[in-house]
N, C-alpha and C. Protein backbone atom coordinates (compact mmCIF):
# COMPACT_ATOMS: atom_id res chain seq x y z
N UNK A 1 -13.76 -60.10 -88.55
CA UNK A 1 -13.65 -60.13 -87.12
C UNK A 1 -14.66 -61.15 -86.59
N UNK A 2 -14.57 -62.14 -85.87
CA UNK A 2 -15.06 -62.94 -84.66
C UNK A 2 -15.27 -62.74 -83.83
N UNK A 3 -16.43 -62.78 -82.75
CA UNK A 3 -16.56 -62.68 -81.48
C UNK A 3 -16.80 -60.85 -81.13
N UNK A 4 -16.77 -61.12 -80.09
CA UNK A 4 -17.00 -59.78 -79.29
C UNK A 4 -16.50 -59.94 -77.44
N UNK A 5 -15.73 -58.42 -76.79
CA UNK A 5 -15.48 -58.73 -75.79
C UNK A 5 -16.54 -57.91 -74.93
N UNK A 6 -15.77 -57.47 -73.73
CA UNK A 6 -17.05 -56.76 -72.66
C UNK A 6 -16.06 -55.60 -73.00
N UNK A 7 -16.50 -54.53 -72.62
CA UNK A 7 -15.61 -53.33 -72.30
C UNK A 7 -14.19 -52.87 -72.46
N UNK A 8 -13.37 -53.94 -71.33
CA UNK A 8 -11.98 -54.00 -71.13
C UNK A 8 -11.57 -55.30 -71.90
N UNK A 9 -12.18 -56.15 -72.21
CA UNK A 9 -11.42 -57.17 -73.22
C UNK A 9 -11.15 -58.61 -71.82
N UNK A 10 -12.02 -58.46 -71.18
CA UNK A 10 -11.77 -59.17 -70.13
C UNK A 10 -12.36 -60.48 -70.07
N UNK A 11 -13.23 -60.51 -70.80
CA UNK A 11 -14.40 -62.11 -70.93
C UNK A 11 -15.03 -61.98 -72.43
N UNK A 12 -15.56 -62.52 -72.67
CA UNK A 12 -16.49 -63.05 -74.30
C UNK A 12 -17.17 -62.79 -74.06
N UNK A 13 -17.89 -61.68 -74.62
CA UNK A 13 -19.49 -61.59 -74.89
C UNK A 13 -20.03 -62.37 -75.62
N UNK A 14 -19.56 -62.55 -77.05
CA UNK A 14 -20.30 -63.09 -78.09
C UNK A 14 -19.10 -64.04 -79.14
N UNK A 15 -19.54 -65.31 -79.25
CA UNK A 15 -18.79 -66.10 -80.16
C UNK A 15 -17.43 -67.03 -79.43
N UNK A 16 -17.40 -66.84 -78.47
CA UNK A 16 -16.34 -67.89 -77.76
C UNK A 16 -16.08 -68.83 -78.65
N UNK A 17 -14.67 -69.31 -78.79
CA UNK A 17 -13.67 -70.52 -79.05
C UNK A 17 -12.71 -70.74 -79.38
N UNK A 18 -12.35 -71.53 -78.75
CA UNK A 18 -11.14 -72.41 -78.52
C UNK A 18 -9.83 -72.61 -78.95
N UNK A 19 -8.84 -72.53 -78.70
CA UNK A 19 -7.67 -72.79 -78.97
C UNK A 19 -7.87 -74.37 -80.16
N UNK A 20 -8.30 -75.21 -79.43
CA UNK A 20 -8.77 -76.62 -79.80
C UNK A 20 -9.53 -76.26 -80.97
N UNK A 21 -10.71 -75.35 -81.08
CA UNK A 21 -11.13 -74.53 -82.57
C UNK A 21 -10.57 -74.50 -83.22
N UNK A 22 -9.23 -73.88 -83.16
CA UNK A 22 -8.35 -73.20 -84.27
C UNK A 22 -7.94 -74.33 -84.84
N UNK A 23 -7.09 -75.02 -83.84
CA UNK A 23 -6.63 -76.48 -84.71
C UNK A 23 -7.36 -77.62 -85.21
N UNK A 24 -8.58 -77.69 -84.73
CA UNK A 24 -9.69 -78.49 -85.90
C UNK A 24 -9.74 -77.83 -87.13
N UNK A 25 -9.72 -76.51 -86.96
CA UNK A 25 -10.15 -75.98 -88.08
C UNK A 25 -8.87 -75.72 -89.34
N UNK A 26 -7.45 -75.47 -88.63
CA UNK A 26 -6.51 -75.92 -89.66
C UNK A 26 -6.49 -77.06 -89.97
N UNK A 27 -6.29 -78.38 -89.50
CA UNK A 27 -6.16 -79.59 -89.68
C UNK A 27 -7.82 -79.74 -91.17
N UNK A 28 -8.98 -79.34 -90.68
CA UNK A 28 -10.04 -79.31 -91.79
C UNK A 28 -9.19 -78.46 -93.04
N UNK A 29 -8.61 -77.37 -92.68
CA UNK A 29 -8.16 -76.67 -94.01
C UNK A 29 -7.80 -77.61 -94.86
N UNK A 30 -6.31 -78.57 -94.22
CA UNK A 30 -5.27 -79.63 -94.51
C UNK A 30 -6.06 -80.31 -95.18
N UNK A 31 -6.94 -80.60 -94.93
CA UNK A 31 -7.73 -82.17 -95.86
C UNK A 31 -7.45 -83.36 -94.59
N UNK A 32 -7.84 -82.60 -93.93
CA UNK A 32 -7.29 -83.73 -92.46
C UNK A 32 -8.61 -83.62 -91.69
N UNK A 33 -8.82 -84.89 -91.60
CA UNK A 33 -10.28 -85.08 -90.71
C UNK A 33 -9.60 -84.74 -89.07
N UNK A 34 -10.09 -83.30 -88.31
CA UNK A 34 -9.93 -83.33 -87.36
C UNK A 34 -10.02 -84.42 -86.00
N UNK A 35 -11.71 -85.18 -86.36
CA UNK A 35 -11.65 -86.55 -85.66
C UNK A 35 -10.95 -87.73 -85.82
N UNK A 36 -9.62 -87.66 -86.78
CA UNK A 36 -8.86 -88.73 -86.90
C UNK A 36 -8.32 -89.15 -85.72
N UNK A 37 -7.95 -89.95 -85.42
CA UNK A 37 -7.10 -90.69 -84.09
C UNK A 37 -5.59 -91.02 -84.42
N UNK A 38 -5.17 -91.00 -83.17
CA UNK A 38 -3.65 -90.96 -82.98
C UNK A 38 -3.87 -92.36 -81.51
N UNK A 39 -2.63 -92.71 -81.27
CA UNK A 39 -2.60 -93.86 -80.36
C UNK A 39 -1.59 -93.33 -79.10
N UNK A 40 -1.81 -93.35 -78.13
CA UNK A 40 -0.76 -93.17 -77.19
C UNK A 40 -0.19 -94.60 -77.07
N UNK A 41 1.25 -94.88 -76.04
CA UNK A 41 1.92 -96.01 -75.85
C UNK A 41 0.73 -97.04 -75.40
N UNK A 42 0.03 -96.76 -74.85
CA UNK A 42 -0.87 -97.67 -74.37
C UNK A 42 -2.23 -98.43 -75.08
N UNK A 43 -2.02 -97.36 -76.32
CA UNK A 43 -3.07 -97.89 -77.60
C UNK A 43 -4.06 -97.00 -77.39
N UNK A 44 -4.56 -95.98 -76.26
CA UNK A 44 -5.64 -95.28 -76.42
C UNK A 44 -5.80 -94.37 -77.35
N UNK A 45 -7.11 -94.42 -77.72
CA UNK A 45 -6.96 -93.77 -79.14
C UNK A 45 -7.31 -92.43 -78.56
N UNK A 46 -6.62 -90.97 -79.07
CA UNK A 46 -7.27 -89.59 -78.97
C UNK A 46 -7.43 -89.04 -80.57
N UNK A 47 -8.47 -87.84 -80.68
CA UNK A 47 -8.42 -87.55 -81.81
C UNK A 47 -7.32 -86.75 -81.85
N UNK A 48 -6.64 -86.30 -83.53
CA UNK A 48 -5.76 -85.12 -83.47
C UNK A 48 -6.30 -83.78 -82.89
N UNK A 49 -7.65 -83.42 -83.25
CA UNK A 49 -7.93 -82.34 -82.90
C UNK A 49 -8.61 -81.91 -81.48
N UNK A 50 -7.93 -82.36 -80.60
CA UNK A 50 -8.66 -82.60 -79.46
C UNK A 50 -10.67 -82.48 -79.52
N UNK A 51 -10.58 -82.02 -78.61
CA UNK A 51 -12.55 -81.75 -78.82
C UNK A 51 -12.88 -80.48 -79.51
N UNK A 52 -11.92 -79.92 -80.25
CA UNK A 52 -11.96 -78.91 -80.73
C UNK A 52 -13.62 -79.24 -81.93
N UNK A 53 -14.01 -77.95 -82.71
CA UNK A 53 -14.97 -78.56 -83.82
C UNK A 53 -14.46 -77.30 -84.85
N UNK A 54 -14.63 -77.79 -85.90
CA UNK A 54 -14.49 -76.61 -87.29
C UNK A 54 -15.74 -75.35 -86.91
N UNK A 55 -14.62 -74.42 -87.41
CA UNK A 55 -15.63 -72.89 -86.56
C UNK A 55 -15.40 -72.47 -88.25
N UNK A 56 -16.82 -72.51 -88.85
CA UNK A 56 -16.69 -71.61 -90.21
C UNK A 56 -16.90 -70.45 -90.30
N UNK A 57 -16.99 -69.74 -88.99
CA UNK A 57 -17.06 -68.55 -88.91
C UNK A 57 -14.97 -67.71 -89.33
N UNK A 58 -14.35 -68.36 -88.85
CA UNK A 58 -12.76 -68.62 -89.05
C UNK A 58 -12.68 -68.43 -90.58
N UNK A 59 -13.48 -69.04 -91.23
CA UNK A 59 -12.91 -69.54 -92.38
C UNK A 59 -13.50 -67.93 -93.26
N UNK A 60 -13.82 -67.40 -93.40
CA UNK A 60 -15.15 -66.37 -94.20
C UNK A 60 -13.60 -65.10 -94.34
């Protein structure tokens, strides 16, 4: 188990993250550097994993 809520499950007490977490942290499973870049039409580069970061707490 991860994290902790308040009472009713209404806010994070302890350990908050991210949707963007999760998928850094599969893409790290993959052998996939989450900070890799992708190009939109315009050439700007974004990473795949948005600003997400590897949560090794996930991984245990």
């Amino acid at each position: 188990m991860v994290g902790r809520t308040d009472r009713i499950a209404g806010d994070v007490a302890e350990t908050p993250f991210s949707p963007k977490d999760v998928v850094a942290t599969l893409f790290h499973l993959l052998g996939i550097d989450p900070q890799a870049e992708i190009h939109d039409r315009l050439g700007r580069p974004y990473p795949i994993g948005g600003n997400g970061r590897v949560r090794s707490e996930l991984l245990a």
